[in-house]
N, C-alpha and C. Protein backbone atom coordinates (compact mmCIF):
# COMPACT_ATOMS: atom_id res chain seq x y z
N UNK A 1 81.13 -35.15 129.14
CA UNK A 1 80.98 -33.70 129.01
C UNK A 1 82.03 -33.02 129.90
N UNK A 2 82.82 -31.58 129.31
CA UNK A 2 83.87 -31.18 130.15
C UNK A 2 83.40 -30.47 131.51
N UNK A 3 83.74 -30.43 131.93
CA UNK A 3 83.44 -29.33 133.16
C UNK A 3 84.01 -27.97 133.12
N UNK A 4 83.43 -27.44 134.13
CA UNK A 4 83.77 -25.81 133.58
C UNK A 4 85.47 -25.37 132.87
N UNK A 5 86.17 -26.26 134.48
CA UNK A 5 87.36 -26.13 134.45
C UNK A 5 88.22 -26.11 133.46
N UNK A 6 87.18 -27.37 132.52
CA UNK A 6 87.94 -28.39 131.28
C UNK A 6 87.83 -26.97 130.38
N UNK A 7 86.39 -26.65 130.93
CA UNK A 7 86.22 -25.80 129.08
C UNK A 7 87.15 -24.42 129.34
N UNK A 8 87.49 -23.93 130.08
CA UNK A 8 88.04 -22.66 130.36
C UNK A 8 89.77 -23.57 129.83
N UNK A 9 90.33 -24.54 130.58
CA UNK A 9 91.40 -24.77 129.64
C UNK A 9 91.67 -25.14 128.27
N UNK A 10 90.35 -25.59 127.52
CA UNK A 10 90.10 -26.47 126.12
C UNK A 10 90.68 -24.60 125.40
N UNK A 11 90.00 -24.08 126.24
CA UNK A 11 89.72 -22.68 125.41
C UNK A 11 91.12 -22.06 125.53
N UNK A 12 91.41 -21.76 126.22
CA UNK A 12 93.26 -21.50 126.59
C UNK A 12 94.07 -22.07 125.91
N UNK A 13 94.03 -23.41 125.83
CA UNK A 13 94.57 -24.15 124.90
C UNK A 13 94.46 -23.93 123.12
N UNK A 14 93.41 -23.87 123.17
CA UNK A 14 93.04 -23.74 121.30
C UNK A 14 93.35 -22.40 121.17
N UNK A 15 93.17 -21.55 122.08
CA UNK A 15 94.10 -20.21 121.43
C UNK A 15 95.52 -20.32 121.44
N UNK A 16 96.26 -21.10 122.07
CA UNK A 16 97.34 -21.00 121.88
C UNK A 16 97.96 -22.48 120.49
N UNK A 17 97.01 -23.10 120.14
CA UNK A 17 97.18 -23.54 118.97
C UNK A 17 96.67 -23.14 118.08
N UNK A 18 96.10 -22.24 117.87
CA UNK A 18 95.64 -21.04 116.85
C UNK A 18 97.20 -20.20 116.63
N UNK A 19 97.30 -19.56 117.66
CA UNK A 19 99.24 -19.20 117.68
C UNK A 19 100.13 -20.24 116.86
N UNK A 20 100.40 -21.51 117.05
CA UNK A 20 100.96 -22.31 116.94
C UNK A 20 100.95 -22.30 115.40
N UNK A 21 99.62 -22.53 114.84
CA UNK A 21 99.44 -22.89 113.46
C UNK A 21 99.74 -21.57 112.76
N UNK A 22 99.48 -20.39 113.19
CA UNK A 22 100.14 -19.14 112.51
C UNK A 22 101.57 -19.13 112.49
N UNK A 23 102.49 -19.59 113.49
CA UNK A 23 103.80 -20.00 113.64
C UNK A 23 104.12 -20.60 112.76
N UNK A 24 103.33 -21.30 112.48
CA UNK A 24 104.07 -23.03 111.54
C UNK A 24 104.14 -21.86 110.25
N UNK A 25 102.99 -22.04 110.15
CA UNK A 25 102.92 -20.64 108.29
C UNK A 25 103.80 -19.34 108.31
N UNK A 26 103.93 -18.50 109.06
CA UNK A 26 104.96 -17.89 108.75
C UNK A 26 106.63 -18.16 108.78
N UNK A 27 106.83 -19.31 109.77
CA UNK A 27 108.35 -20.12 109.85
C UNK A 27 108.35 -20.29 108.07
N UNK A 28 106.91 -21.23 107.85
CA UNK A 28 107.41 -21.83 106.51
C UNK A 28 107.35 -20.98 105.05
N UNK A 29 106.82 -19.95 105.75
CA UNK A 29 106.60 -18.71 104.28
C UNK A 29 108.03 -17.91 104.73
N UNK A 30 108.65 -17.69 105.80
CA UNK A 30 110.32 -16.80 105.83
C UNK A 30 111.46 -18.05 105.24
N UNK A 31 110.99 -19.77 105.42
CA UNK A 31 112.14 -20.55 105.04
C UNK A 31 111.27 -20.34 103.65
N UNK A 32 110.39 -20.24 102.83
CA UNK A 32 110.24 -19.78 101.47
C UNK A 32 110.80 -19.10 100.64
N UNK A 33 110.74 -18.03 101.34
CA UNK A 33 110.69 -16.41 100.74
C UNK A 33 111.87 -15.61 101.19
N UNK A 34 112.99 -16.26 101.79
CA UNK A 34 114.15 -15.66 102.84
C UNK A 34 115.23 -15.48 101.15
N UNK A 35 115.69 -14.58 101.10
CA UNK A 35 116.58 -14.21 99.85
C UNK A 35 118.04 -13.97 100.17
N UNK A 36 118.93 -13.39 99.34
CA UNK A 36 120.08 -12.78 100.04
C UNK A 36 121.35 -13.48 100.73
N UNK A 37 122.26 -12.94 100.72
CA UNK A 37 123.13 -13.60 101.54
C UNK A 37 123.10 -13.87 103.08
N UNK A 38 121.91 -13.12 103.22
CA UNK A 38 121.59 -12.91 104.79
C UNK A 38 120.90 -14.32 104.87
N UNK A 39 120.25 -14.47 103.99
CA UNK A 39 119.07 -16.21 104.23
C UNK A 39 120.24 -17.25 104.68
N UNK A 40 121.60 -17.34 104.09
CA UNK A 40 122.05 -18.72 104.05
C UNK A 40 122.23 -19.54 105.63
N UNK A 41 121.82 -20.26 105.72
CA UNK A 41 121.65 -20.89 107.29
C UNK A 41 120.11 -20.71 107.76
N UNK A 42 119.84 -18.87 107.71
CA UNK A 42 118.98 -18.62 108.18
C UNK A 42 117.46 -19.38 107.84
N UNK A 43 117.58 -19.68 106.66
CA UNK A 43 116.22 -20.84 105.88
C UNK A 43 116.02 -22.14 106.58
N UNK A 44 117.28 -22.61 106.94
CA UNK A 44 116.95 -23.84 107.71
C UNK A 44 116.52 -23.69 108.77
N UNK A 45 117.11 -22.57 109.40
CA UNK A 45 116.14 -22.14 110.97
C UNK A 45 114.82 -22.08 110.91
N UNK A 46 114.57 -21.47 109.95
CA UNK A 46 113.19 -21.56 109.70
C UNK A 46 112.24 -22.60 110.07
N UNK A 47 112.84 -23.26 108.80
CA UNK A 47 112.25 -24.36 108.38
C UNK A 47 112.32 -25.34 110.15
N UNK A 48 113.12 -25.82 110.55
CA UNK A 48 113.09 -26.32 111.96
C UNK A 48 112.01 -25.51 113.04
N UNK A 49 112.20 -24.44 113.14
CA UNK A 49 111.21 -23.71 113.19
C UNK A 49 109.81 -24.27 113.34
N UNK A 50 110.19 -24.24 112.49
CA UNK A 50 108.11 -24.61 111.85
C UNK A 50 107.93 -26.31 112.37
N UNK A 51 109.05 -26.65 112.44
CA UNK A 51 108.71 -28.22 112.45
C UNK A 51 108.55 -28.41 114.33
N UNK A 52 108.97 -27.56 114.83
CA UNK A 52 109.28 -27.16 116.15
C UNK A 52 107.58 -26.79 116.71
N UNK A 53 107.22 -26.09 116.23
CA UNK A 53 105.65 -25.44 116.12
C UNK A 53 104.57 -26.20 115.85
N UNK A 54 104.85 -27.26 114.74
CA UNK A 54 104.32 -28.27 114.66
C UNK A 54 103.93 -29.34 115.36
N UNK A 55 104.99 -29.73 116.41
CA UNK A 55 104.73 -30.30 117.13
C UNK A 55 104.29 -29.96 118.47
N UNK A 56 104.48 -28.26 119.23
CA UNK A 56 103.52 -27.86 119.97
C UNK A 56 101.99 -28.07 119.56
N UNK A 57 101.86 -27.78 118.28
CA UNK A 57 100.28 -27.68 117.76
C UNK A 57 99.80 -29.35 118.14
N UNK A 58 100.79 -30.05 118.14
CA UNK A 58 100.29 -31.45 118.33
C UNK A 58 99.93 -32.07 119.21
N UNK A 59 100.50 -31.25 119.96
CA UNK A 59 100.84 -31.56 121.86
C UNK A 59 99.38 -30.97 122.12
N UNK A 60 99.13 -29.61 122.33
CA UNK A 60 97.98 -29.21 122.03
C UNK A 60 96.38 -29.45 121.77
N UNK A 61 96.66 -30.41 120.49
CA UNK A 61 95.14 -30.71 120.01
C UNK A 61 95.17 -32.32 120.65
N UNK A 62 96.18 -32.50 121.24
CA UNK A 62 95.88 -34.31 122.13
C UNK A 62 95.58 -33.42 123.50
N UNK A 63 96.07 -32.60 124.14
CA UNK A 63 95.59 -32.38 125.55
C UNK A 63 94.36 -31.72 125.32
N UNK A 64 93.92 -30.94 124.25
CA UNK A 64 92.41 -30.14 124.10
C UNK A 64 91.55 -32.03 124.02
N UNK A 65 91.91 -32.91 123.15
CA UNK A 65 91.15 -33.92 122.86
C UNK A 65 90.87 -35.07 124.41
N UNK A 66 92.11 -34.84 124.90
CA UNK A 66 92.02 -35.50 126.41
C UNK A 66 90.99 -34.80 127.40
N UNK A 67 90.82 -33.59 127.22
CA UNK A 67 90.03 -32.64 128.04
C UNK A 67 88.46 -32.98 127.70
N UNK A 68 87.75 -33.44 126.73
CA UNK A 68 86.65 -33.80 126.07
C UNK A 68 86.43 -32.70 124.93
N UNK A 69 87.02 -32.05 124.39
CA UNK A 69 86.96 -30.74 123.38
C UNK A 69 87.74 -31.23 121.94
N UNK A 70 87.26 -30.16 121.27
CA UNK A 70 87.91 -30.20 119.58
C UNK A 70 88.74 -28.89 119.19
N UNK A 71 89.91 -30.01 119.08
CA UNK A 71 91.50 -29.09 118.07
C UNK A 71 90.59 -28.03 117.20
N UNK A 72 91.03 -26.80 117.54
CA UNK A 72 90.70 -25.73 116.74
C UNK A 72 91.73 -25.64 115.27
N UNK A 73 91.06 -25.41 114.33
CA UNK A 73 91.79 -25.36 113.06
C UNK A 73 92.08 -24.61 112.59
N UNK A 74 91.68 -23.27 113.07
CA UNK A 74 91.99 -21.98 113.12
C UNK A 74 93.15 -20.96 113.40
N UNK A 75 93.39 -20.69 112.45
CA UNK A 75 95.21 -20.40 112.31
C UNK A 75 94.68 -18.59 112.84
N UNK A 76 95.32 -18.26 114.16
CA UNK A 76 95.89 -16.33 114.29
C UNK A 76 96.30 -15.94 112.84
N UNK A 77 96.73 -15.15 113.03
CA UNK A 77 97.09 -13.98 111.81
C UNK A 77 98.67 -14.65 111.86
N UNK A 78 98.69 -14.35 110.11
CA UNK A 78 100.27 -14.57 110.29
C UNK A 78 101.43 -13.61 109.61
N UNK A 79 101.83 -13.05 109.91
CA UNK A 79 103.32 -11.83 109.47
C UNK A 79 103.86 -12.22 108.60
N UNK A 80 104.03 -11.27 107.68
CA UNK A 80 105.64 -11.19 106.78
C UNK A 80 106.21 -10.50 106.79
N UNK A 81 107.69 -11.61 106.76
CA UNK A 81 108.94 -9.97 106.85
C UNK A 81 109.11 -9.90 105.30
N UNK A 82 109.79 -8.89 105.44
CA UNK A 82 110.35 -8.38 103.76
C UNK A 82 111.98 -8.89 103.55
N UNK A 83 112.84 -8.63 104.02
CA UNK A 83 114.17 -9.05 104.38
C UNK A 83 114.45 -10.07 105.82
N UNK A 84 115.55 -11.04 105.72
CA UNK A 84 115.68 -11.80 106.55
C UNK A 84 115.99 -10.74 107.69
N UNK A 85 116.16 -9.71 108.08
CA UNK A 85 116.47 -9.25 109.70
C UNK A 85 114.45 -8.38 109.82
N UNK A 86 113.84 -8.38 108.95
CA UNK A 86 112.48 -8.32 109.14
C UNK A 86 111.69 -9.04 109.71
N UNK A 87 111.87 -10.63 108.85
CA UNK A 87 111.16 -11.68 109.81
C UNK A 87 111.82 -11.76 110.74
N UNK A 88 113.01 -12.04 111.07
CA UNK A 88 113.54 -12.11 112.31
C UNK A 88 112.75 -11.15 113.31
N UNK A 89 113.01 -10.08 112.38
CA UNK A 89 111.81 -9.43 114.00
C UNK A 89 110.59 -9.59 114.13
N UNK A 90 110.30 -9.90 113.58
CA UNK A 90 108.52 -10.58 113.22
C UNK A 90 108.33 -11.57 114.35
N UNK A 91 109.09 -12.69 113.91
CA UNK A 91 109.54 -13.69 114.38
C UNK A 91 109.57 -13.86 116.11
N UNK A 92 111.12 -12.66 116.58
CA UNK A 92 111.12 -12.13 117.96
C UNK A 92 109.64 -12.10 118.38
N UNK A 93 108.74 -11.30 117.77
CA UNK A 93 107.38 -10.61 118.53
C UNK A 93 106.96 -11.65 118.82
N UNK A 94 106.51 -12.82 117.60
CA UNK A 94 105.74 -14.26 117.53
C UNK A 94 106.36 -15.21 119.08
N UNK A 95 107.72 -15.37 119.21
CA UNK A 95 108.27 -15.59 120.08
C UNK A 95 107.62 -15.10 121.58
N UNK A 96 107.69 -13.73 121.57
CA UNK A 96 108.16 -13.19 122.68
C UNK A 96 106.54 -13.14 123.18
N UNK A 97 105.32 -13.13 122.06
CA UNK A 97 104.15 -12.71 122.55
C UNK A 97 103.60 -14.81 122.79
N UNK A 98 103.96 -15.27 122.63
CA UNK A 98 103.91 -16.93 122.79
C UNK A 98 104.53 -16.88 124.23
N UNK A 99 105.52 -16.41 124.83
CA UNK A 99 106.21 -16.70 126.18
C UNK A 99 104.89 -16.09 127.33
N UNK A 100 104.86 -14.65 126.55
CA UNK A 100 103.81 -14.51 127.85
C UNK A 100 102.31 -14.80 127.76
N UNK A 101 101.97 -15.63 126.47
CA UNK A 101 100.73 -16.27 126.69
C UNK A 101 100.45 -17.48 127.28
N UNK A 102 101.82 -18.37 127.71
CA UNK A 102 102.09 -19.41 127.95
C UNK A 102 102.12 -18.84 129.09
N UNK A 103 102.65 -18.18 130.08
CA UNK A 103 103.50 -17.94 131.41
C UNK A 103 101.50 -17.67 132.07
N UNK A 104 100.77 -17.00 131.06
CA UNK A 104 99.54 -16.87 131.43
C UNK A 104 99.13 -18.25 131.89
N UNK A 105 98.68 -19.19 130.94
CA UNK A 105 98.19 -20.20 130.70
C UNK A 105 98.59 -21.46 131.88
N UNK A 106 99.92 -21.29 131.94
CA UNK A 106 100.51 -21.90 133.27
C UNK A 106 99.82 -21.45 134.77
N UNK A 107 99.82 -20.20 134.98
CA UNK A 107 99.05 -19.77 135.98
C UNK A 107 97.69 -19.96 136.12
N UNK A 108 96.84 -19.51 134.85
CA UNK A 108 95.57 -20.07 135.00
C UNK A 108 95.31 -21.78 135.86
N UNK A 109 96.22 -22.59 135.17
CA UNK A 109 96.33 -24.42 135.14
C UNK A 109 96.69 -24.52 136.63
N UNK A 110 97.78 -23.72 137.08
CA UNK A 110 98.04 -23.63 138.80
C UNK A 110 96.55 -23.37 139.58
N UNK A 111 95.64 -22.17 139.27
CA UNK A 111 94.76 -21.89 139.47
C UNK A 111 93.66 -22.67 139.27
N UNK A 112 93.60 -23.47 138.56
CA UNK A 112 92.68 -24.56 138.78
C UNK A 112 93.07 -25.99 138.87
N UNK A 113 93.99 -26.32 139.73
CA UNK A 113 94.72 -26.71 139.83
C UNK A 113 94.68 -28.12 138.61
N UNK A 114 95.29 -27.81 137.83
CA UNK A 114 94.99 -28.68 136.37
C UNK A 114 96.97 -28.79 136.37
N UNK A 115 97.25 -30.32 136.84
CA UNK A 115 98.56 -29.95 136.67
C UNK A 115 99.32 -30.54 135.38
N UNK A 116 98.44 -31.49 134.58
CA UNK A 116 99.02 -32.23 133.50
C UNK A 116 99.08 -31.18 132.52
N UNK A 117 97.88 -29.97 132.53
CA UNK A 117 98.03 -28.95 131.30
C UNK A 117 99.07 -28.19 131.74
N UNK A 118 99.42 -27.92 132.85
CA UNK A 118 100.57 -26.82 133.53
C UNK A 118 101.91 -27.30 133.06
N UNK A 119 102.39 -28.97 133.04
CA UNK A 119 103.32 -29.42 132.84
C UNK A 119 103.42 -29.35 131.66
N UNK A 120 102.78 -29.68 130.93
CA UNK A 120 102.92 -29.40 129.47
C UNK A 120 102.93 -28.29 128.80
N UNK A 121 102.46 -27.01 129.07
CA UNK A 121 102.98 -25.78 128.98
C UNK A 121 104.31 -25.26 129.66
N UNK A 122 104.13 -25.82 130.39
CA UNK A 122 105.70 -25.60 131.08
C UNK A 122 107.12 -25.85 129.76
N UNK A 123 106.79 -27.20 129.84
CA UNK A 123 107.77 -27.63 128.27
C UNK A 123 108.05 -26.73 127.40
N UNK A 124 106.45 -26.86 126.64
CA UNK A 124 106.38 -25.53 125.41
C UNK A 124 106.94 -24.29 126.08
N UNK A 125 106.55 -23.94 126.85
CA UNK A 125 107.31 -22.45 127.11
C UNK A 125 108.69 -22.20 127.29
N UNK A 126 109.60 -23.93 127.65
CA UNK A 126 110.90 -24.09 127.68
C UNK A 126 111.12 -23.48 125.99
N UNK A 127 110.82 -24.18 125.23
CA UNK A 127 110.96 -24.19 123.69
C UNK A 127 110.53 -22.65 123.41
N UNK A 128 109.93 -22.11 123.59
CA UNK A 128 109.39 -20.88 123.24
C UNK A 128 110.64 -19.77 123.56
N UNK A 129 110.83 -20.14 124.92
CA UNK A 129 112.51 -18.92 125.67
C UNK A 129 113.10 -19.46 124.66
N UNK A 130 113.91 -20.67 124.02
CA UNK A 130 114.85 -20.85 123.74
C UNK A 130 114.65 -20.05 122.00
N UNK A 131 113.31 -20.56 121.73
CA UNK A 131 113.08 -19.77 120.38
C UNK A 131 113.20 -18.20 120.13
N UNK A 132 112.70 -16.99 121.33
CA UNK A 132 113.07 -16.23 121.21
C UNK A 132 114.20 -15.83 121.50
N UNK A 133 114.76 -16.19 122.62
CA UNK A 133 116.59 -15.73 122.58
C UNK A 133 117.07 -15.38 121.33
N UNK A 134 117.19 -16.82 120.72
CA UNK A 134 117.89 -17.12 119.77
C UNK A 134 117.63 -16.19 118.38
N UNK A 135 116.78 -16.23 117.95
CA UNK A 135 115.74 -15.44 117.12
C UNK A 135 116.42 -13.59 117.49
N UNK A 136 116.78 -13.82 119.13
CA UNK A 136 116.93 -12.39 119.18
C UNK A 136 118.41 -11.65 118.97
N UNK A 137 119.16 -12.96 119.36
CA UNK A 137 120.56 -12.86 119.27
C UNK A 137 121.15 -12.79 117.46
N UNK A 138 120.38 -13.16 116.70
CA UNK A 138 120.28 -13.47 115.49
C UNK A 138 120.51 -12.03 114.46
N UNK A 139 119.80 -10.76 115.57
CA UNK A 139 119.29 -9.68 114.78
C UNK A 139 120.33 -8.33 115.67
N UNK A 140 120.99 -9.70 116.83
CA UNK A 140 121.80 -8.39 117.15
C UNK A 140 123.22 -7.54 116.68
């Protein structure tokens, strides 16, 4: 059985793979639905994207399962853009609102002092800066 600690991070955790799995679906509905001369390149970003997200979500439901808890299957809400510089900004937000739920989540893990979940958010949140930069430089 988890302890408090466990369940307050199981729970931190599955919201941020709730994020994750809304990530994966909208990466893979903009590498879908991306049109235009503006898409060309931009579809494969996507698509990496999503495969990128995928494997946070994975990381995720093994440290929620290490904790004594169950991978939430429950996908956040997920955005559509209309034009490729739409999702892109979609995208940015998804990015940018993932950095500071992570930068949260890290602190909480300091705070109880939980350092294997801290390190491993740490990572993801490496991947997350690099996702929004880029994402942002994209639309400038």
């Amino acid at each position: 059985m988890s302890n408090d600690w466990q369940k307050t991070v199981i729970a931190a955790l599955n919201e941020s793979r709730s994020a994750e799995l809304a990530a994966i679906a909208q990466y893979m509905n903009h590498h879908y639905e991306a049109r235009g001369l503006d898409s060309v390149g931009v579809k494969d970003i996507f698509r990496k994207q999503a495969i990128e997200e995928m494997q946070h979500a994975e990381l995720l439901a093994e440290r929620v399962t290490a904790l004594g808890g169950i991978p939430t299957l429950k996908s956040a809400q997920v955005r559509r853009g209309g034009t490729v510089q739409e999702m892109l900004r979609v995208d940015v937000e998804l990015e940018r609102r993932a950095v500071a739920r992570y930068k949260e989540q890290i602190k909480l893990c300091e705070e109880l002092g939980d350092s294997t979940t801290r390190r491993l958010l740490e990572d993801i949140l490496m991947d997350e800066e690099a996702h929004a930069g880029y994402h942002a430089s994209l639309i400038e």
